[in-house]
Protein backbone atom coordinates (compact mmCIF):
# COMPACT_ATOMS: atom_id res chain seq x y z
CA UNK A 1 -7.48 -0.55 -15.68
CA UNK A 2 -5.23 0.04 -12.10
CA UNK A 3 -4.36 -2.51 -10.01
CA UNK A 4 -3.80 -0.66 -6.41
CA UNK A 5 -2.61 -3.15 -4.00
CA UNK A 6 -2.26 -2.69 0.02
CA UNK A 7 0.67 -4.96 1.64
CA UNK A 8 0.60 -6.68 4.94
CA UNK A 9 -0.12 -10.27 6.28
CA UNK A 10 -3.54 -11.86 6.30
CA UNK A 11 -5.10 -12.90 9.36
CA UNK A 12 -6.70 -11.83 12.85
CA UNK A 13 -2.81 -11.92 14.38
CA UNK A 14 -1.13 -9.43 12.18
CA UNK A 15 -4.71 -6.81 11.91
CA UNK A 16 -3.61 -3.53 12.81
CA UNK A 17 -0.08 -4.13 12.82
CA UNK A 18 2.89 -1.31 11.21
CA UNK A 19 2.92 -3.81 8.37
CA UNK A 20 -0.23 -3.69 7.58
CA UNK A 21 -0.56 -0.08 6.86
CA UNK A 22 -0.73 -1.21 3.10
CA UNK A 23 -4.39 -3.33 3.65
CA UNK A 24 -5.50 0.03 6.26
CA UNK A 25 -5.35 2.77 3.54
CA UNK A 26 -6.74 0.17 0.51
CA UNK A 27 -9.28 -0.30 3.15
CA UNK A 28 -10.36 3.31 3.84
CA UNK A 29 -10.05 4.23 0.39
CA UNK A 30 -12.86 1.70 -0.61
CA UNK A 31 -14.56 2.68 2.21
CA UNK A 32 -14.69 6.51 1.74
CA UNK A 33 -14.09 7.15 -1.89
CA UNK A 34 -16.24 4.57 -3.20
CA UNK A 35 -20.42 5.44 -3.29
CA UNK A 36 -21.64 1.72 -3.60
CA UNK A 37 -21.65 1.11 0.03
CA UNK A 38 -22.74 -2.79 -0.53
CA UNK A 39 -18.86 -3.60 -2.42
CA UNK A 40 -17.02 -6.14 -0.41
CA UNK A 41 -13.76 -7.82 -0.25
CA UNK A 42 -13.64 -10.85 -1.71
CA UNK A 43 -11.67 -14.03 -1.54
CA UNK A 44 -10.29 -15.09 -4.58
CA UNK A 45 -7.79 -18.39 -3.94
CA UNK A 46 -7.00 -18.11 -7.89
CA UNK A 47 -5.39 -14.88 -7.53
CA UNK A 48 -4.24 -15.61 -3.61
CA UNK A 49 -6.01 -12.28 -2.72
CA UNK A 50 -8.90 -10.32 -1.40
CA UNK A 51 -10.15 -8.29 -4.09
CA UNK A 52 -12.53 -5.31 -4.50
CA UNK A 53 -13.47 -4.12 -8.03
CA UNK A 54 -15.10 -0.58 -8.55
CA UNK A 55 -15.00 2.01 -11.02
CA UNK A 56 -13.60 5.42 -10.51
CA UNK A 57 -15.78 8.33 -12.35
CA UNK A 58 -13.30 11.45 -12.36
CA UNK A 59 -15.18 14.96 -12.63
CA UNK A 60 -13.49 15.20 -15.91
CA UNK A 61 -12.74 12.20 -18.40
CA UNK A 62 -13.02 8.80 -18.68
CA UNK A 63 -13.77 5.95 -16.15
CA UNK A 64 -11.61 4.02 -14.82
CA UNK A 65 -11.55 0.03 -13.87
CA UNK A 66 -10.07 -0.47 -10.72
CA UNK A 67 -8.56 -3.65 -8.98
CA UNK A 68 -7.92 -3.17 -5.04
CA UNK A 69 -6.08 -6.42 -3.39
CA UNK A 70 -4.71 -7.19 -0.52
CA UNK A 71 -2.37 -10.25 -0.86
CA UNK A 72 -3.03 -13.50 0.89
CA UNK A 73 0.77 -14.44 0.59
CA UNK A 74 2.21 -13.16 3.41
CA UNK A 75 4.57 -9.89 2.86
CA UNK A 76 7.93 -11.89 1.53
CA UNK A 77 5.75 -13.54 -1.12
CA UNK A 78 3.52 -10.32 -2.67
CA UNK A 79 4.40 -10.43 -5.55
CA UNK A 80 2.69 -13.88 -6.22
CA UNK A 81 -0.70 -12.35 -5.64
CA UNK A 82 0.42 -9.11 -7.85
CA UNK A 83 2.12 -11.36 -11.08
CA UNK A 84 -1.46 -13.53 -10.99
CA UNK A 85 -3.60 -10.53 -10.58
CA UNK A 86 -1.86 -8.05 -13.69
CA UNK A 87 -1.07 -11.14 -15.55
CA UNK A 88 -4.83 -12.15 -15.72
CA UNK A 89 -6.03 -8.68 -16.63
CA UNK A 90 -3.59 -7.50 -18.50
CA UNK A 91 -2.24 -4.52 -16.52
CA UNK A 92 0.78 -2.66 -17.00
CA UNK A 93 3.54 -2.63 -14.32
CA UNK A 94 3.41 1.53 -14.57
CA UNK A 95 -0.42 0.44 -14.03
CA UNK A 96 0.18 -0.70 -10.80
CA UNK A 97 0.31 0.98 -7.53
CA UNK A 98 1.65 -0.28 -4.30
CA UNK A 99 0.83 0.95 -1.05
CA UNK A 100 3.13 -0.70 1.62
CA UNK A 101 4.85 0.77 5.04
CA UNK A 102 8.00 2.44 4.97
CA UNK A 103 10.82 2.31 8.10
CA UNK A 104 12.79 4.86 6.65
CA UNK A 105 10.13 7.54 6.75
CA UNK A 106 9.38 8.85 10.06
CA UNK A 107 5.90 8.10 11.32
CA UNK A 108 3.19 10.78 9.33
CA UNK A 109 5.14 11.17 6.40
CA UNK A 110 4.63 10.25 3.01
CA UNK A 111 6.17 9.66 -0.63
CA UNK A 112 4.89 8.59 -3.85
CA UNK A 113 8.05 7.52 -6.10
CA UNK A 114 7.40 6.01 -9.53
CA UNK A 115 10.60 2.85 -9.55
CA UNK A 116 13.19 2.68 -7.49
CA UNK A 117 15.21 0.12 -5.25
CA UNK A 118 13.03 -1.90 -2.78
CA UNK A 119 14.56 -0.14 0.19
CA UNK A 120 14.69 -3.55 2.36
CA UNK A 121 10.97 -4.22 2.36
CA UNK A 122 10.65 -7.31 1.59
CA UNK A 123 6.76 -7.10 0.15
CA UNK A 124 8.18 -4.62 -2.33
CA UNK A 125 11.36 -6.91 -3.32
CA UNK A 126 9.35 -9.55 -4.21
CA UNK A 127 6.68 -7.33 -6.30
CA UNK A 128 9.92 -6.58 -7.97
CA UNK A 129 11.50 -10.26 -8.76
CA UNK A 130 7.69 -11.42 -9.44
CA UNK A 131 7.28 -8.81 -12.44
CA UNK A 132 10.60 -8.43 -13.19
CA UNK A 133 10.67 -4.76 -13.27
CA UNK A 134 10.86 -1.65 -10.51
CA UNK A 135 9.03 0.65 -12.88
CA UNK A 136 5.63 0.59 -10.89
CA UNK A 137 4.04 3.41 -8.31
CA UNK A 138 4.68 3.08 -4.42
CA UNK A 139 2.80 4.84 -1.74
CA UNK A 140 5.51 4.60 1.06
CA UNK A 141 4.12 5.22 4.38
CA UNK A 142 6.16 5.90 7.36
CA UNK A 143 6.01 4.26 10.41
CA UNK A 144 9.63 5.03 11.34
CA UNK A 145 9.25 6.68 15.03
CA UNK A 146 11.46 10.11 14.56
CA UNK A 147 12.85 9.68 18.30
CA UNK A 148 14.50 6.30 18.05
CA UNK A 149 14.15 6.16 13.74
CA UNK A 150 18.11 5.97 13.56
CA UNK A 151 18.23 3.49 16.37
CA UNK A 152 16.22 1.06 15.29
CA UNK A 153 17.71 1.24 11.67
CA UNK A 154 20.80 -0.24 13.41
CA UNK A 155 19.15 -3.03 15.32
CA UNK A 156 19.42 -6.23 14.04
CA UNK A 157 16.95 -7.45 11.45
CA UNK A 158 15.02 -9.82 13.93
CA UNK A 159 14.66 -6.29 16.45
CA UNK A 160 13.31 -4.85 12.94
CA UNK A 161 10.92 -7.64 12.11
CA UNK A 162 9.38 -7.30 16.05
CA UNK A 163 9.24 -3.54 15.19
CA UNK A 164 6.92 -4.29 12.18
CA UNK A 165 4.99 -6.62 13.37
CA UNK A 166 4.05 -4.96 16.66
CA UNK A 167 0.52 -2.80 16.54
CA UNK A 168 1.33 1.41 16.88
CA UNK A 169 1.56 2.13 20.34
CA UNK A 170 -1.26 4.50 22.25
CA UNK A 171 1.32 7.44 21.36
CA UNK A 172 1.38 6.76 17.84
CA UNK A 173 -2.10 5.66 17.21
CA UNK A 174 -3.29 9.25 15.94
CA UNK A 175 -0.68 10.03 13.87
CA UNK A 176 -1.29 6.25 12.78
CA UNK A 177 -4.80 7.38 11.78
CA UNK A 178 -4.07 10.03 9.89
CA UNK A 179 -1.46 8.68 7.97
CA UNK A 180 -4.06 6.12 7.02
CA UNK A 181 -6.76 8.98 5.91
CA UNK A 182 -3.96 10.54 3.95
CA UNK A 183 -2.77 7.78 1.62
CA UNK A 184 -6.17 7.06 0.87
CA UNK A 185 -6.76 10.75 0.37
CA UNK A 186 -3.79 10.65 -1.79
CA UNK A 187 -5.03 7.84 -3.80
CA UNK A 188 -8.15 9.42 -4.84
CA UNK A 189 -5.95 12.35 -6.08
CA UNK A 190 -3.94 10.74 -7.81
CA UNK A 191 -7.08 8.97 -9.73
CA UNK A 192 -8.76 12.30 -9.90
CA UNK A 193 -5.86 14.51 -10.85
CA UNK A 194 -2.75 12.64 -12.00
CA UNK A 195 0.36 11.51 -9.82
CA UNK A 196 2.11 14.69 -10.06
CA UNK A 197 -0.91 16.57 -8.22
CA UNK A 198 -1.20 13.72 -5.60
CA UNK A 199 3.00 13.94 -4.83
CA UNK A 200 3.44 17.60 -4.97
CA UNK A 201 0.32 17.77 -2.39
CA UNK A 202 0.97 14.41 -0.35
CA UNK A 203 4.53 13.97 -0.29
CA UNK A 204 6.68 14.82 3.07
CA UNK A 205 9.08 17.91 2.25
């Protein structure tokens, strides 16, 4: 069993927002790489999460039980949602896979990274103190805009917070999309083929 969890704050206010890339791509995974078209999110208070379960069939090998969730904790307190989910079924912190947004990568790119420091995101730091471990899968997504990356890396954190919290402008709404397509492209390859397949294909150069 995986547990693949998308990061971002619940509610109508924050949809669509930089810092919800994490619930986008969990989103379109489910939604293109998954034939049962009548699987829904559901709301489960015990495990302060929306939760899909499916089950991947790979072209070769075994199934796979799968556990999509995106946390009803708000970002700083993830790791709530992810320490009640793996607790309760028994899955492995290398088990898990995070997909969450990533300032430091310019908008478009991509890296998969297997532990690691948190990088400032906050979702990820508290996945971290919640399990009590770095040695889990990220999916970092950029949303860093290449023209003003380095300037807003100097801004002061409540400039950064706006930053995150603000939906992609018109400019950036395509390369938003794709983004989106790609880590749940990447996902599916990674369930398919192994991790090493999914970051020499999906990871930025």
């Amino acid at each position: 069993m995986k547990l693949i969890v998308g990061l971002g704050n619940p509610g109508e206010k924050y949809q669509h927002t930089r810092h919800n890339l994490g619930f986008m791509v969990v989103e379109k995974f489910l939604k293109d790489f998954h034939e049962e078209t009548t699987t829904e999110w559901s709301d489960e208070n015990k495990f302060k999460a929306d939760i899909a379960r499916i089950t991947w069939q790979p072209k070769k090998g075994k199934s796979v039980s799968l556990v999509l969730a995106k946390p009803k904790t708000f970002m700083n307190n993830s790791g709530m949602a992810v320490s009640l989910i793996s607790s309760f079924h028994k899955i492995a912190p290398e088990d898990i896979w995070i997909i969450n947004d990533e300032l430091d990568l310019p908008l478009g790119s991509m890296k998969i990274r297997f532990g690691g420091a948190a990088a400032g995101h906050r979702g990820v730091e508290s996945v971290m103190e919640s399990l009590g471990t770095d040695k889990f899968w990220r999916f970092r997504m950029g949303i860093g805009e290449s023209r003003n990356h380095q300037e807003i890396a100097k801004h002061k954190v409540t400039d950064v917070d706006q930053f995150v919290l603000d939906k992609f402008s018109h400019t950036d709404a395509g390369k938003a999309r794709e983004l989106i397509k790609h880590g749940a492209k990447a996902i599916a390859t990674a369930l398919e083929s192994g991790m090493e397949k999914a970051m020499n294909q999906f990871n930025t150069k």
